[in-house]
Protein backbone atom coordinates (compact mmCIF):
# COMPACT_ATOMS: atom_id res chain seq x y z
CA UNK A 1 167.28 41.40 45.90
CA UNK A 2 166.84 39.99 42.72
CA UNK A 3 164.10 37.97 41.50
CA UNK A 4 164.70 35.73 38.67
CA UNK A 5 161.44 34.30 36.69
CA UNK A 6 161.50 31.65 34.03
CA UNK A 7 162.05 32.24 30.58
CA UNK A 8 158.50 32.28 28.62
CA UNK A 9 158.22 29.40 26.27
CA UNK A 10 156.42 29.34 23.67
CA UNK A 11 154.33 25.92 23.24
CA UNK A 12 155.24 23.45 20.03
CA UNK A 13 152.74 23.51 17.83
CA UNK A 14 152.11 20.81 15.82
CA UNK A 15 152.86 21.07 12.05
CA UNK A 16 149.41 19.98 11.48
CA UNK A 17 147.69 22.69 13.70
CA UNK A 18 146.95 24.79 10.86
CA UNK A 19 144.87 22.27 9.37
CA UNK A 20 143.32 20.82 12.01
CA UNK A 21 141.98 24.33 12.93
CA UNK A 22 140.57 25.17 9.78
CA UNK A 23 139.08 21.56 9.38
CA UNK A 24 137.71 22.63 12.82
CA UNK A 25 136.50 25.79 11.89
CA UNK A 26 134.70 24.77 8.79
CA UNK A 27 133.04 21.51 10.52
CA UNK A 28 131.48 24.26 13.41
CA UNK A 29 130.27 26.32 10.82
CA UNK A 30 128.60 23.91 8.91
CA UNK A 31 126.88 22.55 11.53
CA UNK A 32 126.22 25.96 13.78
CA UNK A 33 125.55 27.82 11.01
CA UNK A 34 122.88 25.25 8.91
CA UNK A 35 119.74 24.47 10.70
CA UNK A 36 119.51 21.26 8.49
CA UNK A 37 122.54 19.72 9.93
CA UNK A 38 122.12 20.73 13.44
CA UNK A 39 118.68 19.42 13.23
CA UNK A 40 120.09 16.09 11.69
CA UNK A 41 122.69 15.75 13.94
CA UNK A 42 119.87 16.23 17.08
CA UNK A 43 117.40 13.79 15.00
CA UNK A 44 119.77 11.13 14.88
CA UNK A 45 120.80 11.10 18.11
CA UNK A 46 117.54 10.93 19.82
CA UNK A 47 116.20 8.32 16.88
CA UNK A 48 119.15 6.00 18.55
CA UNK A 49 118.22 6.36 21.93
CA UNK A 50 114.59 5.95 21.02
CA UNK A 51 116.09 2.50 18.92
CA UNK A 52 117.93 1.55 22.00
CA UNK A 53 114.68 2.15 24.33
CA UNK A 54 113.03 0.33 22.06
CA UNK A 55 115.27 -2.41 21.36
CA UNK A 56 115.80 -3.47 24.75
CA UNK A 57 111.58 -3.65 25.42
CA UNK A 58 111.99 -6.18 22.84
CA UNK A 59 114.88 -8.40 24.13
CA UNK A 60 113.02 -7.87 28.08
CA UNK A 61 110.16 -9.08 26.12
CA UNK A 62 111.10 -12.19 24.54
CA UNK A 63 113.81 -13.17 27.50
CA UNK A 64 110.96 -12.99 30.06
CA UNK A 65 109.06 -15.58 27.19
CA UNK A 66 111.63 -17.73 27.11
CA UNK A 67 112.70 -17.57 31.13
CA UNK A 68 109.09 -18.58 32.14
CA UNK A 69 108.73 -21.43 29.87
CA UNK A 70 111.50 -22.80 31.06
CA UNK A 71 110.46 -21.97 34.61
CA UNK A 72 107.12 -23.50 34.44
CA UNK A 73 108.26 -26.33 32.41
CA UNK A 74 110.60 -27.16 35.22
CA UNK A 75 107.81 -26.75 38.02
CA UNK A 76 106.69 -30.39 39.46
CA UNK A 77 102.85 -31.64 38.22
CA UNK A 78 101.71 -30.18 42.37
CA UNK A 79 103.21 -27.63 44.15
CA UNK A 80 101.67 -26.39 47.57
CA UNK A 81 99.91 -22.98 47.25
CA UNK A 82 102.32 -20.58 48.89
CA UNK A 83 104.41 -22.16 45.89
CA UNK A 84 102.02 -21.87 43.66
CA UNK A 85 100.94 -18.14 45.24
CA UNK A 86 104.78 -17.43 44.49
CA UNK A 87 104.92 -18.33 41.20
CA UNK A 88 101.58 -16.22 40.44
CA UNK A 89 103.08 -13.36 42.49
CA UNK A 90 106.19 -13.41 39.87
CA UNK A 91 103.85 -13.97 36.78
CA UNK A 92 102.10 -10.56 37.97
CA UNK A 93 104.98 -8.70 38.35
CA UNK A 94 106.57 -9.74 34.96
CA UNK A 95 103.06 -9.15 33.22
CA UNK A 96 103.30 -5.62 34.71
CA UNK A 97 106.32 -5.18 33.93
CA UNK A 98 105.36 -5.89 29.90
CA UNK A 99 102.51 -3.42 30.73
CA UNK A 100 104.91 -0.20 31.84
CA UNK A 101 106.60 -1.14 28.51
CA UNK A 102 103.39 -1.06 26.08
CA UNK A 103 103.12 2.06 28.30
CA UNK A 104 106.28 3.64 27.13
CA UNK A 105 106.04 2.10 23.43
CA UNK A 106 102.67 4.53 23.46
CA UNK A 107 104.31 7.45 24.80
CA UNK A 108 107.05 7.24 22.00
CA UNK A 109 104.47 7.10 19.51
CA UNK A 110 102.69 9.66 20.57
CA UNK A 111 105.57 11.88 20.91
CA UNK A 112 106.73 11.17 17.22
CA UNK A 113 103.39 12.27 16.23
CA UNK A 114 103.50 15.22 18.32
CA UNK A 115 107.05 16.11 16.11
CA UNK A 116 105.61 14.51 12.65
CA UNK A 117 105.14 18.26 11.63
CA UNK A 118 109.32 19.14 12.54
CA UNK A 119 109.96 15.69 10.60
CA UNK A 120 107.83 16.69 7.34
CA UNK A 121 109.37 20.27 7.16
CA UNK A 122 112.56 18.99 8.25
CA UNK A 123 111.93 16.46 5.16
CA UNK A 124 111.23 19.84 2.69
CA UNK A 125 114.18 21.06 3.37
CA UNK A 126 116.00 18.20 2.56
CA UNK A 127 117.17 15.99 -1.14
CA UNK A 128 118.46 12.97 -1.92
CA UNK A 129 120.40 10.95 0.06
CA UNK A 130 119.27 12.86 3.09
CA UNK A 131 115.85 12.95 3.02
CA UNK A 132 115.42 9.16 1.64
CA UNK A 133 118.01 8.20 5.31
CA UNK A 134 115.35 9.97 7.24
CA UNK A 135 112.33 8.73 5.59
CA UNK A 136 113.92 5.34 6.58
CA UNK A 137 114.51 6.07 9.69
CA UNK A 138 110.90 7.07 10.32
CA UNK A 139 109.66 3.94 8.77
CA UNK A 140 112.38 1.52 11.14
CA UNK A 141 111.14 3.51 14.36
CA UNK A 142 107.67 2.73 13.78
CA UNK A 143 108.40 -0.65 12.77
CA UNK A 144 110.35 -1.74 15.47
CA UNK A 145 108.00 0.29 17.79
CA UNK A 146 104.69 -1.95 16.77
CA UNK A 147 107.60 -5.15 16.79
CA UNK A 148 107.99 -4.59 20.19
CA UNK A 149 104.42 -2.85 21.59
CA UNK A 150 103.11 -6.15 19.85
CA UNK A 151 105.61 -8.90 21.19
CA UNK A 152 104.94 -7.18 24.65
CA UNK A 153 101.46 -7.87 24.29
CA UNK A 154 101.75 -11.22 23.21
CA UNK A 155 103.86 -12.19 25.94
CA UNK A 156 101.60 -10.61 28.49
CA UNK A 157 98.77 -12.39 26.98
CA UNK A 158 100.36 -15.84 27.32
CA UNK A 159 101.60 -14.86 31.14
CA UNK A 160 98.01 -14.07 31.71
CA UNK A 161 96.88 -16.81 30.65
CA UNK A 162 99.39 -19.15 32.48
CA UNK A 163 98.10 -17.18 35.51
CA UNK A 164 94.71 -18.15 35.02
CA UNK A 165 95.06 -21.62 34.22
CA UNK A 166 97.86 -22.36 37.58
CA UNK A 167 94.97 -20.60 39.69
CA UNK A 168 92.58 -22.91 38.27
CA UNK A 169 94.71 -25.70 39.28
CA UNK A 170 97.23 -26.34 36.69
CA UNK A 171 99.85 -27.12 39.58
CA UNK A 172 97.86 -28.78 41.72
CA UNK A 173 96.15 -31.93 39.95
CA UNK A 174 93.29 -30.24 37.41
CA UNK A 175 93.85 -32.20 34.77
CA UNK A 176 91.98 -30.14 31.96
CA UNK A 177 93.74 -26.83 33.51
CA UNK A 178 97.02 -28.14 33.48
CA UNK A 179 96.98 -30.11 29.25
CA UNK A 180 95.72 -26.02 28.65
CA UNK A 181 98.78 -24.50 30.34
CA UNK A 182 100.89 -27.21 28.67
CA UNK A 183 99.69 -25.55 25.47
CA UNK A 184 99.70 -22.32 26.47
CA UNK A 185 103.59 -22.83 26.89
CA UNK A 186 104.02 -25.23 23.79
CA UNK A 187 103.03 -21.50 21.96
CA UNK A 188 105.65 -19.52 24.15
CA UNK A 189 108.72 -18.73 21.39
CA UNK A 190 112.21 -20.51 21.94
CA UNK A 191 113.62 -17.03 21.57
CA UNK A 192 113.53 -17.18 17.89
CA UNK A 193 111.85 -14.58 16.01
């Protein structure tokens, strides 16, 4: 018997493999090889999850503003109290829902302080165009962490206080209780800001 195998072929490669290995090449060992650009590269990627955490505390923040304005707004002068108990109940939960996000804000913070001494000698290391991008980025990540820790805290505030006012009787006839809630939500934003 005779066994016949396949001819070996040799794969095509591409006339630009050549290049594209030693682009390759050169691009791993500037990052593997440079503790700078490896740290960089690991810096930026957790600053934009950090941003995106962040960002999205912000928008929860000032769409939960905006939907319970409207929601109260829409609420008849009297409700009955398991209404009015449901509407608290969902006032609550939103307020501590703001709360596990000032919660998180303060964990970020503190872990960015925890790192400030990686970020300063990470900074030393650096010139120019770097070190001025990352000095930025320090100075937007606290920013927009104290934009949103404080927007979550003003929101909370004003749910607090809409709580207080419909259990004094805001939906069901207090007079004085209600022209304060009707405040209270004349100060809630139009999702502006």
């Amino acid at each position: 018997q005779v066994v016949l195998s396949r001819p070996t072929r040799r794969p095509r490669r591409s006339p630009h493999a050549p290049f594209a290995m030693k682009l390759f090449a050169v691009c791993a060992a500037s990052f593997l090889f440079t503790a700078d650009g490896t740290s960089m590269m690991l810096r930026k990627t957790a600053a934009m999850s950090m941003a995106t955490q962040t960002g999205g505390m912000l928008g929860e923040s000032r769409a939960a503003e905006h939907f319970f304005k409207e929601f109260i707004q829409a609420l008849p002068k009297k409700i009955s109290k398991e209404k009015q108990a449901a509407v608290i109940e969902n006032l609550e939960a939103e307020v501590a829902k703001l709360e596990g996000n000032v919660n998180k804000i303060k964990d970020i913070e503190k872990e960015e302080q925890a790192h400030k001494q990686d970020s300063e000698h990470l900074k030393a290391t650096m010139q120019g165009k770097d070190k001025a991008m990352l000095e930025k980025m320090d100075e937007w990540s606290h920013r927009m962490n104290e934009k949103a820790k404080v927007g979550a805290m003003d929101v909370m505030s004003k749910l607090k206080n809409a709580i207080h006012l419909i259990k004094k009787g805001a939906l069901s006839g207090n007079k004085d209780a209600e022209a304060k809630l009707g405040d209270v939500l004349q100060r809630m934003s139009s999702m502006v800001g």
